[in-house]
Each structure stands twice: as C-alpha cells, then as structure tokens.
Protein backbone atom coordinates (compact mmCIF):
# COMPACT_ATOMS: atom_id res chain seq x y z
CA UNK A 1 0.00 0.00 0.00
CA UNK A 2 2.76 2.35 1.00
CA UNK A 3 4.46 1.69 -2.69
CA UNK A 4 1.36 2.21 -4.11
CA UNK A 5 0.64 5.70 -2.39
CA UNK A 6 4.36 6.86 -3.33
CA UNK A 7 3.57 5.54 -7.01
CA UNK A 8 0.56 7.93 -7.14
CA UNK A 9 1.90 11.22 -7.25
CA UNK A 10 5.11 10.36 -9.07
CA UNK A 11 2.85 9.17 -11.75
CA UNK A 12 0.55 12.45 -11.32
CA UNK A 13 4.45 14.71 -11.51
CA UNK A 14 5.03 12.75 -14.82
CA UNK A 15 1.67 12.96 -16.22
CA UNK A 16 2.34 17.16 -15.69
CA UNK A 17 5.93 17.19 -17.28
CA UNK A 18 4.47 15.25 -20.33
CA UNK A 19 1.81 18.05 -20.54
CA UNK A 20 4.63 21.04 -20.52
CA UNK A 21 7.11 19.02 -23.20
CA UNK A 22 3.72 18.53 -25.32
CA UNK A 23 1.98 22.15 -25.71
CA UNK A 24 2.25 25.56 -24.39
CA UNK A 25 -0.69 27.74 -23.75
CA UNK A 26 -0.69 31.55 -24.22
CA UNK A 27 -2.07 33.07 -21.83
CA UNK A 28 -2.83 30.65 -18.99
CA UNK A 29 -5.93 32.34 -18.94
CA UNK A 30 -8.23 35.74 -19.63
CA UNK A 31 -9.44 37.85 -17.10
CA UNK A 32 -11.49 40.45 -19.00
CA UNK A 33 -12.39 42.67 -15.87
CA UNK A 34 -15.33 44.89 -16.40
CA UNK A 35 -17.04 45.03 -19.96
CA UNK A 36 -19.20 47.45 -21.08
CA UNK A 37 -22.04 46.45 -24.04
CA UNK A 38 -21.04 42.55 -24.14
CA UNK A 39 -20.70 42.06 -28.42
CA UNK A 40 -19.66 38.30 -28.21
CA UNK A 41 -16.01 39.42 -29.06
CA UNK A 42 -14.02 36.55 -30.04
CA UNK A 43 -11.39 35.73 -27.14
CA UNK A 44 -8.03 34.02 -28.77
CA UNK A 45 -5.50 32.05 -27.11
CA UNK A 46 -2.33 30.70 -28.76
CA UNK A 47 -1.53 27.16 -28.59
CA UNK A 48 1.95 26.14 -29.38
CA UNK A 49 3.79 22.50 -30.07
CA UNK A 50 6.70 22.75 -27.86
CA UNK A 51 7.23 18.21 -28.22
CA UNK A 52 9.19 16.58 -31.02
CA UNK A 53 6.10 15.08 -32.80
CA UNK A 54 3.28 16.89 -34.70
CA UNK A 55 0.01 16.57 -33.36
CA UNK A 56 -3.73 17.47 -34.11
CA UNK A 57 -7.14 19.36 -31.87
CA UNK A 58 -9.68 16.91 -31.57
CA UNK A 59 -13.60 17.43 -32.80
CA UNK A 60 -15.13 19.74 -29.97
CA UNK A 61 -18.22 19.03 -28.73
CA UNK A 62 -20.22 22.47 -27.51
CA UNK A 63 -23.86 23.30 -26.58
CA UNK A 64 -25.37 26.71 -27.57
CA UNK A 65 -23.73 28.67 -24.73
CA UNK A 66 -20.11 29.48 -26.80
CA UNK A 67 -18.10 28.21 -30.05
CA UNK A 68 -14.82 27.06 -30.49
CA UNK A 69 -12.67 28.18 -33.49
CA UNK A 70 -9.43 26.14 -34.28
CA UNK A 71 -7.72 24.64 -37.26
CA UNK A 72 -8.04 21.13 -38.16
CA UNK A 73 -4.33 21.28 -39.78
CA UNK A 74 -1.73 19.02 -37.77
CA UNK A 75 0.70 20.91 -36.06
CA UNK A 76 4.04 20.02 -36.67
CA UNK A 77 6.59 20.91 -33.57
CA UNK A 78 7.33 24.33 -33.10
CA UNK A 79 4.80 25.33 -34.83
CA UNK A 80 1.88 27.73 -33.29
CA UNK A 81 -2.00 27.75 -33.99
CA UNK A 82 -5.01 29.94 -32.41
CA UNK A 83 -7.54 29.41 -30.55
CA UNK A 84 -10.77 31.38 -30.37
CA UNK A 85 -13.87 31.02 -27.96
CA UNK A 86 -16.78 33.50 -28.58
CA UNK A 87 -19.07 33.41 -25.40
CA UNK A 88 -22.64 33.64 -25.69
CA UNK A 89 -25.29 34.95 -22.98
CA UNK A 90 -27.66 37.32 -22.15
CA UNK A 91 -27.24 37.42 -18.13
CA UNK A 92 -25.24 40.39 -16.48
CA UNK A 93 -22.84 39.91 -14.19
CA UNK A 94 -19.47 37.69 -13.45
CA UNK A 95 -19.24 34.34 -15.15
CA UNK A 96 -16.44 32.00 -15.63
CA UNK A 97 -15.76 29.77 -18.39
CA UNK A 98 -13.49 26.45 -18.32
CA UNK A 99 -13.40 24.79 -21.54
CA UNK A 100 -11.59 21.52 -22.51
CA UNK A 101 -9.70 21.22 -25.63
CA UNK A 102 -8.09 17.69 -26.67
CA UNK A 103 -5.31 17.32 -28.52
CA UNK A 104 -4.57 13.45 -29.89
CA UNK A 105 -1.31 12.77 -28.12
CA UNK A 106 -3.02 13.69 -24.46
CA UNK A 107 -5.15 12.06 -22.38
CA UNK A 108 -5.63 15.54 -19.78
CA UNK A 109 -7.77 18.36 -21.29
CA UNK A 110 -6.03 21.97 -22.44
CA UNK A 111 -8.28 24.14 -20.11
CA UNK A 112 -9.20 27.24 -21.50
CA UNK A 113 -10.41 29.69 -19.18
CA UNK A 114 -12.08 33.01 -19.22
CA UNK A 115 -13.78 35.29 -16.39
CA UNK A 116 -15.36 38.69 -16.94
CA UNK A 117 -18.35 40.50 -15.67
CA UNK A 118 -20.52 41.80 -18.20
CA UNK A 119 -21.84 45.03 -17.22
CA UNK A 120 -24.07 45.48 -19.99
CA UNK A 121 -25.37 43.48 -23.17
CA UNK A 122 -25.60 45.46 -26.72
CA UNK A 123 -28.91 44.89 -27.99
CA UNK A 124 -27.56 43.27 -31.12
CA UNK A 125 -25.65 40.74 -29.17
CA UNK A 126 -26.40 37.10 -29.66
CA UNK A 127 -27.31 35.09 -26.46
CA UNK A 128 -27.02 31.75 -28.36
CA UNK A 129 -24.71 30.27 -30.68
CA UNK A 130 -26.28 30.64 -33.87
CA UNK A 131 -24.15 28.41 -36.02
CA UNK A 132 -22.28 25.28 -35.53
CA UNK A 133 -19.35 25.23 -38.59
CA UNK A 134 -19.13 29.51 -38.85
CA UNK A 135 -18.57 31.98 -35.75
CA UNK A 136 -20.94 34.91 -35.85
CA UNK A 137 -18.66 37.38 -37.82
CA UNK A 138 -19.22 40.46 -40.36
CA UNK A 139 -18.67 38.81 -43.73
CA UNK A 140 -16.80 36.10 -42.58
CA UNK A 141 -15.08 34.09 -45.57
CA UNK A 142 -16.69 31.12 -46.97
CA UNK A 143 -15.85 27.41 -45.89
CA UNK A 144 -12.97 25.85 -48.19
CA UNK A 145 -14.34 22.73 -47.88
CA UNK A 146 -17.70 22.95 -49.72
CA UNK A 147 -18.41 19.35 -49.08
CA UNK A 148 -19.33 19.35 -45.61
CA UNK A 149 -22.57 21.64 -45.26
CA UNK A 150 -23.49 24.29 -42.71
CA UNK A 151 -25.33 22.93 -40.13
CA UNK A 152 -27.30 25.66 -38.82
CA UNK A 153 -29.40 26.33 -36.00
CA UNK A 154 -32.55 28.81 -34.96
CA UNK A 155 -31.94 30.04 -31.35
CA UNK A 156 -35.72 29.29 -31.07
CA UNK A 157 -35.21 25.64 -31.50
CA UNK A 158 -34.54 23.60 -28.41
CA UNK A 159 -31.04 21.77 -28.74
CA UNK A 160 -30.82 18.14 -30.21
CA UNK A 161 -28.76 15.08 -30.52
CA UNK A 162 -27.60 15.75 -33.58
CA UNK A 163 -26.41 19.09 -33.02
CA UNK A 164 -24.54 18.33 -29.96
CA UNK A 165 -22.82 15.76 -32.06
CA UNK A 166 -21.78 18.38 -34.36
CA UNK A 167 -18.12 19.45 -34.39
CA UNK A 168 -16.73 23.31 -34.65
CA UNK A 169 -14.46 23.59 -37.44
CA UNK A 170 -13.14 27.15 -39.30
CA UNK A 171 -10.28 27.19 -41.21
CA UNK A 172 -10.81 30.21 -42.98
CA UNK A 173 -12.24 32.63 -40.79
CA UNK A 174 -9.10 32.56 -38.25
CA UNK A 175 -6.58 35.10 -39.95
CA UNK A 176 -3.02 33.67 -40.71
CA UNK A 177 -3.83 30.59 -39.18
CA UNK A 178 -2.08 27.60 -39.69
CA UNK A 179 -2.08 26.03 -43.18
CA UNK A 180 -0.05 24.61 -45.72
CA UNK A 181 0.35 27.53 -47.28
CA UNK A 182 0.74 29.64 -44.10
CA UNK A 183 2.07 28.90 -40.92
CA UNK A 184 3.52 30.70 -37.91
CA UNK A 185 6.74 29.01 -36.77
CA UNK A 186 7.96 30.28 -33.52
CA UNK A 187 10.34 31.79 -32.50
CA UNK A 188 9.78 34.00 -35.69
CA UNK A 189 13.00 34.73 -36.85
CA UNK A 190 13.79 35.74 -39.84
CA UNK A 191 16.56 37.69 -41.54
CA UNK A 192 14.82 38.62 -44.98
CA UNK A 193 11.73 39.67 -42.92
CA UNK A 194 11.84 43.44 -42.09
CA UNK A 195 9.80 42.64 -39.26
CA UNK A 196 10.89 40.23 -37.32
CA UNK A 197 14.06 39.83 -35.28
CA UNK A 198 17.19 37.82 -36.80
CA UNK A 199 18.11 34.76 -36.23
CA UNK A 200 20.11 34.98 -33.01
CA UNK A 201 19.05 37.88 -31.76
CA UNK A 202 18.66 37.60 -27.71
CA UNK A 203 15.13 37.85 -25.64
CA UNK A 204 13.94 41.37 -25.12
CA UNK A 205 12.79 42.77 -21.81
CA UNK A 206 10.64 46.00 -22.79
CA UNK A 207 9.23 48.83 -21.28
CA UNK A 208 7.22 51.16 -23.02
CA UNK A 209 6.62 54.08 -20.98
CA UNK A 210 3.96 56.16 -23.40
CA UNK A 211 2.73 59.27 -23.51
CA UNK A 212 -0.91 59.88 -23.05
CA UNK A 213 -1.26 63.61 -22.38
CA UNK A 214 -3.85 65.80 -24.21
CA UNK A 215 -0.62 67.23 -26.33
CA UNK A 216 -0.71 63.44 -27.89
CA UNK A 217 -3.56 64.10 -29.77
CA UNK A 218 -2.85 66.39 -32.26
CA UNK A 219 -1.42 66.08 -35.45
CA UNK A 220 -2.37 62.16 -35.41
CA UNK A 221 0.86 61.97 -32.82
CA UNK A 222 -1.33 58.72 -30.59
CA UNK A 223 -2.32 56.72 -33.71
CA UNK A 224 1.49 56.91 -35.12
CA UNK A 225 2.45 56.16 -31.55
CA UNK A 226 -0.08 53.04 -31.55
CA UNK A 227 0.68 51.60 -34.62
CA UNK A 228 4.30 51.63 -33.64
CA UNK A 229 3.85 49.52 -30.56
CA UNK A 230 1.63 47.43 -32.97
CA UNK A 231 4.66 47.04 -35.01
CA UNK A 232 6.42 46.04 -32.59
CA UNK A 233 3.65 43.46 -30.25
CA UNK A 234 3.36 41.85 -33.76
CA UNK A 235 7.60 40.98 -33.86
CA UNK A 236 7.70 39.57 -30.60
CA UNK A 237 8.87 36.77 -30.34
CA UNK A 238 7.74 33.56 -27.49
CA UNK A 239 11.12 34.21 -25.23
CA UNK A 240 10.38 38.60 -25.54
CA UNK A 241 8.31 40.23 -22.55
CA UNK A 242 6.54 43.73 -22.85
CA UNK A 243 5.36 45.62 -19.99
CA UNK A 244 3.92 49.28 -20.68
CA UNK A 245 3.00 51.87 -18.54
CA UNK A 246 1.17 55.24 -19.44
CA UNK A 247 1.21 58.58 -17.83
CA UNK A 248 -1.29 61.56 -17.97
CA UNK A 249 -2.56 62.95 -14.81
CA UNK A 250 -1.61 59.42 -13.19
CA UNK A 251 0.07 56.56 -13.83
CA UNK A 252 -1.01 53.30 -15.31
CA UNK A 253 -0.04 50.24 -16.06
CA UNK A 254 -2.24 48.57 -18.61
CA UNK A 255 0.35 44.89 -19.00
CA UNK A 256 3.03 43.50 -17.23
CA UNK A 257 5.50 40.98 -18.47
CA UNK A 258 3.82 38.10 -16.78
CA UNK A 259 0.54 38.53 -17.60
CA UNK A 260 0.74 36.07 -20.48
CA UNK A 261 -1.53 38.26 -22.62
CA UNK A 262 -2.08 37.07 -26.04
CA UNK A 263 -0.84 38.99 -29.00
CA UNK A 264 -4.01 40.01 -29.57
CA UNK A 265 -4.87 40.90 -25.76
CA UNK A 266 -1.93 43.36 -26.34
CA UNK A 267 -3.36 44.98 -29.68
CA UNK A 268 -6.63 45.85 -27.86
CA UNK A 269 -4.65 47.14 -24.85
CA UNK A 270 -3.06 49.38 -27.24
CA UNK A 271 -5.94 50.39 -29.16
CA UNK A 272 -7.82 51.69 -26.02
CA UNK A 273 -5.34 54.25 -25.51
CA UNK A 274 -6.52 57.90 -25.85
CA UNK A 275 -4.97 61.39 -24.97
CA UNK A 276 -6.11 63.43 -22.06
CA UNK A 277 -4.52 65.69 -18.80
CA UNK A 278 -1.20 66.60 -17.97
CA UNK A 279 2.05 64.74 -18.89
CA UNK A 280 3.18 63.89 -15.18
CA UNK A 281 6.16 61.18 -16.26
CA UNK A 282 8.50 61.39 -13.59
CA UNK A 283 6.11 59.09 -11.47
CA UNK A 284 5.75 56.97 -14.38
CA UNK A 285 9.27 57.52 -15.08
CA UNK A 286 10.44 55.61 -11.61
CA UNK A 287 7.77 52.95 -11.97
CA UNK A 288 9.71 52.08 -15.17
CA UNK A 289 12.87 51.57 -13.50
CA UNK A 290 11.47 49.41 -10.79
CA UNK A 291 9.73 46.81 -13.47
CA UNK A 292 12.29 47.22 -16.05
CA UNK A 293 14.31 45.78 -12.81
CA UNK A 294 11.88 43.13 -12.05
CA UNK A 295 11.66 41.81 -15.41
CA UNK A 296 15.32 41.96 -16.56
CA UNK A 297 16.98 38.92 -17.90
CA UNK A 298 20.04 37.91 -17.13
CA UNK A 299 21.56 37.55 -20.69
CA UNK A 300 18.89 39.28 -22.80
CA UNK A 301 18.02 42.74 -23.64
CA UNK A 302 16.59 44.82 -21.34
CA UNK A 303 15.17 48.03 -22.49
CA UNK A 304 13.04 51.05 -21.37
CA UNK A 305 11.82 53.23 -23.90
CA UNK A 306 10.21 56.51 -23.53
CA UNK A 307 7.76 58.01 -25.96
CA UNK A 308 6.63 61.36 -25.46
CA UNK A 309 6.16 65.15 -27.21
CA UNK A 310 7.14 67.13 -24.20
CA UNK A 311 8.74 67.67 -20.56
CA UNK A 312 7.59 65.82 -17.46
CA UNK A 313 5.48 67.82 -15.37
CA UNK A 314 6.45 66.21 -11.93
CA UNK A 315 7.52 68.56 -8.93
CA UNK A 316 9.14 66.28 -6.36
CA UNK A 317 10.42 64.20 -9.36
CA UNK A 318 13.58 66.39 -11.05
CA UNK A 319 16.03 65.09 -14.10
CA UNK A 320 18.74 65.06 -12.40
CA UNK A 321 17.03 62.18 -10.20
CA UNK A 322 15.95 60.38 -13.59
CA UNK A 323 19.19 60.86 -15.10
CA UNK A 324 21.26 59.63 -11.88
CA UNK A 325 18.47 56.70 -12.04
CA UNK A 326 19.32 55.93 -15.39
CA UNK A 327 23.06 55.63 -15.40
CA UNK A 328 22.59 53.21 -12.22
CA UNK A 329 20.38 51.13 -14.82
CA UNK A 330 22.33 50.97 -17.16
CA UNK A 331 25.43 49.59 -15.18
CA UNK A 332 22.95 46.71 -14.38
CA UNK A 333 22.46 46.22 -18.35
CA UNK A 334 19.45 48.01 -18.20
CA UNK A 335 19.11 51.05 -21.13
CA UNK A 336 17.16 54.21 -21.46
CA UNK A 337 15.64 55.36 -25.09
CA UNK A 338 13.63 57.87 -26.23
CA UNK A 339 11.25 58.93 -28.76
CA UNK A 340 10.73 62.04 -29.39
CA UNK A 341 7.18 63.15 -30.92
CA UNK A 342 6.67 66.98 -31.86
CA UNK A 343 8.68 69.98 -32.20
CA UNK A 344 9.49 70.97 -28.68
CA UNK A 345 13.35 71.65 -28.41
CA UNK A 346 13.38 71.70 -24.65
CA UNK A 347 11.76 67.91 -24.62
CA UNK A 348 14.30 66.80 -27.16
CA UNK A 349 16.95 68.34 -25.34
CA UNK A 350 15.77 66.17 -22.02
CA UNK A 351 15.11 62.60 -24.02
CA UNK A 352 18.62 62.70 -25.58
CA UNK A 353 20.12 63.68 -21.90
CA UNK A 354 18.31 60.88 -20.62
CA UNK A 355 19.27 58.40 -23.11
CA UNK A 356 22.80 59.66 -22.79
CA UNK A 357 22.78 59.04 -19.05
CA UNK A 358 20.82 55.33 -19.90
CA UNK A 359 23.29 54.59 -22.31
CA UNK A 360 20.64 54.20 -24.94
CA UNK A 361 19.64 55.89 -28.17
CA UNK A 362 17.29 59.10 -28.32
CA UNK A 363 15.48 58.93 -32.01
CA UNK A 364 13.65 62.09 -33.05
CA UNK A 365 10.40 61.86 -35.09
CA UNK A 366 10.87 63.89 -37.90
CA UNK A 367 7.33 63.07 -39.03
CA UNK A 368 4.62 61.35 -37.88
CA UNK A 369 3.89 58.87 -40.96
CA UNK A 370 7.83 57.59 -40.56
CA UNK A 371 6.88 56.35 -37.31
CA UNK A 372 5.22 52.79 -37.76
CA UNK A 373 8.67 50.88 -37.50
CA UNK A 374 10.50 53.40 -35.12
CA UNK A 375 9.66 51.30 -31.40
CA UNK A 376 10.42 48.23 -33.47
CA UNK A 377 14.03 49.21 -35.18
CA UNK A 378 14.88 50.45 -31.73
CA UNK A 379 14.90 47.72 -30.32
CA UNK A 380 16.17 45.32 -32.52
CA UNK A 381 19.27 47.99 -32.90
CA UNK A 382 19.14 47.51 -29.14
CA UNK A 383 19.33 43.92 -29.21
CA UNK A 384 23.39 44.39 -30.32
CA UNK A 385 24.28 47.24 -28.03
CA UNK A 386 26.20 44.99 -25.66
C-alpha cells in the first residue's frame, strides 16, 4: 500500500511534465475585468507545439452557450495555432468559463479559461450560438471545404442530438492561421523579414513608458504612436516580454510581463489608448525603473523606452534624479531610449540627456507617418548594443 501511495503522485508529476514538453498555452488564462455592451467578441488564445512530434485538436463538442474556433491542420513541432472562444449569454454579471480542448497525443484536457463580468449586453448581441461550422462574424469568408454543409441552427429551437454531435471547425475565418500555405513558426525569426528579429538575436525585456497627455492628440501623434507599438507586439517573439506603462494625470499600467496576454490581448490594450490631462512622467518615469528591474533577464536585452512630445510635469520628481536613475540602470544592463514626438526643443533636449545618461539611443520623429517601424528598429538595434 505504501508503494502504491508513493507511485501515485510520481505518476501524477510525470503525467504534468508530459503536458509542458507537449503544448504551451498563451495566456494561462483571460481575465477580461469589467465590460461594457457585451458584443460576443471573439477571445483568442495561442496554442503552441513545444514536443518533437506533430500533433492534431480533436472534434469539440459544444452546446449553444459558446463556439470554439481552431484549425483542423496538424501541427508540426514548433509550430503555433489559435484558438478562439466567442461566449454567448444574455445574463449580467461575473461568469467563468473552463473549456476543454483535446489534442490526440493527451489524455488531460487543455483548459481554456475566461472570467469577466458583463456590465451590460448590446442589444444586437447574440445570447445563443447561432451556427455550428461559422462563428458569428461580419462577412466572414466562406468554408474551403464545400463538401461538408453548414449545419445551422434557430436560437428558437430547443437543442438536439444531432447538433450536440456536431463538431466546430473554421479554417478560414481565423486570420493567418495555420495552413499549408501559411504557418507561424515560432520563435519568428527571420533575416529577410523586415519585421521580425534575426536569427540569433537575444530575448527582449521591454518597457514602453507612453505618452498619453492631451498634447498626444494632435497632429495624429497617438495613432502613429499606436501603430508603432503594434509594429512592434506583432515581432515579438515567445522568449520577448513587454510591460507598458502610461502617464497623464496618473500613472497606469495597462500589461506586465507576466501577464501572459495574447498577442491580440496586447493589440486591444493598445488600441484603447486615448490622450487626455497633464504629462506627469517622472512618477511613471520611476515605476519604469522598478519593473524594467523586475523583469530583466540575465543575458537578454533589457530596455526602457520613452515616448513622449514634451517635458515631465512632476515637482518632487527632477532630471537630475531620472538621469542619476538611469546611469545606475544601465550599469545593471538596463538602457534608457527615447522617442521624441513633436517639435518641442526643450523635450528633445531632455530625451537625448536621458538616453545619454541610460546609455541608450534618443530617435527624433521627424514626421509622424515615418513612425510605424520606429519602437520596433529600436529595439532590434538595441538587441546588439552589448
């Protein structure tokens, strides 16, 4: 008995390593906080092969509450596919979702899972799934495979045998998804591929500290400055971490490093930000050291970059404290950039001390259209200052 009671968790320990040498989920899971006019927005996760053999999802089985979108293309080893769960309801309030997904070389479940509370339902929001083969989408591509029928269902209808039988299958709607003729091999490095990193090049540690003062919003400075971090969420690579932090009248911090967030968790992070108040970035300023700190790896890059049009604000916070701050960062391997939005001499004239002091590079934006690759070319210039 005693054997058999040491057996038991040994044989639980190996089941788990098997698991981790198998797949790797991204992220672990999504917490949605607080949503306003509930749309049944698809929610993606990223599933990647980390074993040595390919592998396939099995047929899900769902009821009429959400839908599962995934490939049914094997998935050879290192490669990476998505997941997508759309969620349909019409109560108010928290919830939490836990939903198995089987892959053919596992006996355990993948568990995705989501909690929220829905603060409010839009009026043109579904409360059941409507279709079994095609996620409820704005002209959503048709199926490849015109052989196997659309099986669909009216939410009046009570559910059946035959449609809980029924498996959820797009190919097409899920953008570059995996596919013969397109697949996302991780880590994505490539050296004819403006970008993505090269081959070689070490994990980055980022922190964007960004700019969202009411000064921000003219002259389309906050779209250039988003679709530069867009640039950049879209090049990182597994092994990179982002953490950003915005500054107005306070200080935010919207993702950290270890919050797993999907690619596309990061986009709509990004996409929320707006310009308003002041431009008080010494506080933000210090908050970058300490998680640029936190997060640093011991042989990667480790970077803190600062994009901004103008001068901190901050009284008990002056630059000689952020310069001193930044020269004792960057004898721990830790660097300082800037980029520098608008016209303002004086602000220039700060971000290129500071990036002097954090032995980084201070890159003036000559115009706002020559921006989208700016975050991104930083860093990987970055990547080699050693």
């Amino acid at each position: 008995m005693f054997r058999i009671l040491l057996f038991f968790p040994f044989l639980i320990l190996m089941t788990t390593i098997q698991a981790q040498n198998v797949y790797q989920l991204k992220p672990s899971k999504i917490q949605l906080g607080k949503v306003e006019n509930w749309k049944n927005d698809t929610m993606w996760f990223e599933l990647s092969n980390t074993g040595d053999k390919p592998w396939f999802i099995l047929p899900q089985h769902y009821g009429l509450e959400f839908q599962l979108i995934h490939t049914r293309q094997m998935i050879q080893p290192g490669y990476s596919t998505r997941l997508g769960i759309v969620y349909y309801t019409e109560e108010e309030g928290p919830f939490k979702l836990k939903i198995p997904v089987y892959i053919n070389v596992l006996d355990e479940s993948i568990d995705l899972k989501i909690t929220g509370i829905i603060r409010s339902i839009d009026p043109n929001a579904l409360v059941q799934c409507p279709t079994v083969n095609r996620p409820p989408t704005l002209n959503p591509k048709p199926v490849v495979n015109d052989t196997e029928p659309l099986a669909t269902l009216d939410p009046k209808e009570e559910k059946t045998e035959e449609i809980e039988d029924t498996y959820a299958f797009e190919d097409s709607f899920v953008k570059d998804e995996v596919t013969d003729e397109t697949a996302t091999k991780w880590p994505k490095e490539n050296s004819d591929d403006p970008d993505a990193f090269s081959v070689g090049a070490p994990a980055n540690s980022i922190v964007l500290l960004l700019d969202k003062s009411r000064s921000m919003g003219a002259n389309g400075k906050m779209e250039a400055l988003k679709s530069s971090v867009g640039k950049l969420i879209n090049a990182l690579r597994p092994q990179d971490q982002i953490t950003i932090i915005t500054y107005s009248r306070v200080v935010k911090i919207p993702l950290l490093a270890d919050d797993n967030a999907s690619k596309e968790r990061m986009y709509h992070i990004v996409s929320q930000l707006s310009a308003e108040g002041g431009s008080y970035g010494g506080k933000g300023m210090m908050k970058a050291f300490d998680l640029a700190k936190k997060y640093r790896l011991t042989d990667g890059n480790n970077a803190i970059i600062v994009a901004t049009d103008g001068k901190f604000n901050d009284r008990e916070i002056t630059e000689n404290d952020l310069f001193k701050e930044a020269q004792r960062h960057s004898r721990r391997g830790i660097t300082v950039s800037g980029l520098a939005f608008g016209e303002d001499p004086r602000a220039v004239e700060f971000l290129k001390a500071l990036s002097d002091n954090g032995k980084g590079k201070c890159i003036e934006v000559q115009k706002v259209s020559d921006s989208e690759r700016m975050i991104l070319q930083l860093v990987k210039e970055l990547s080699y200052v050693k």
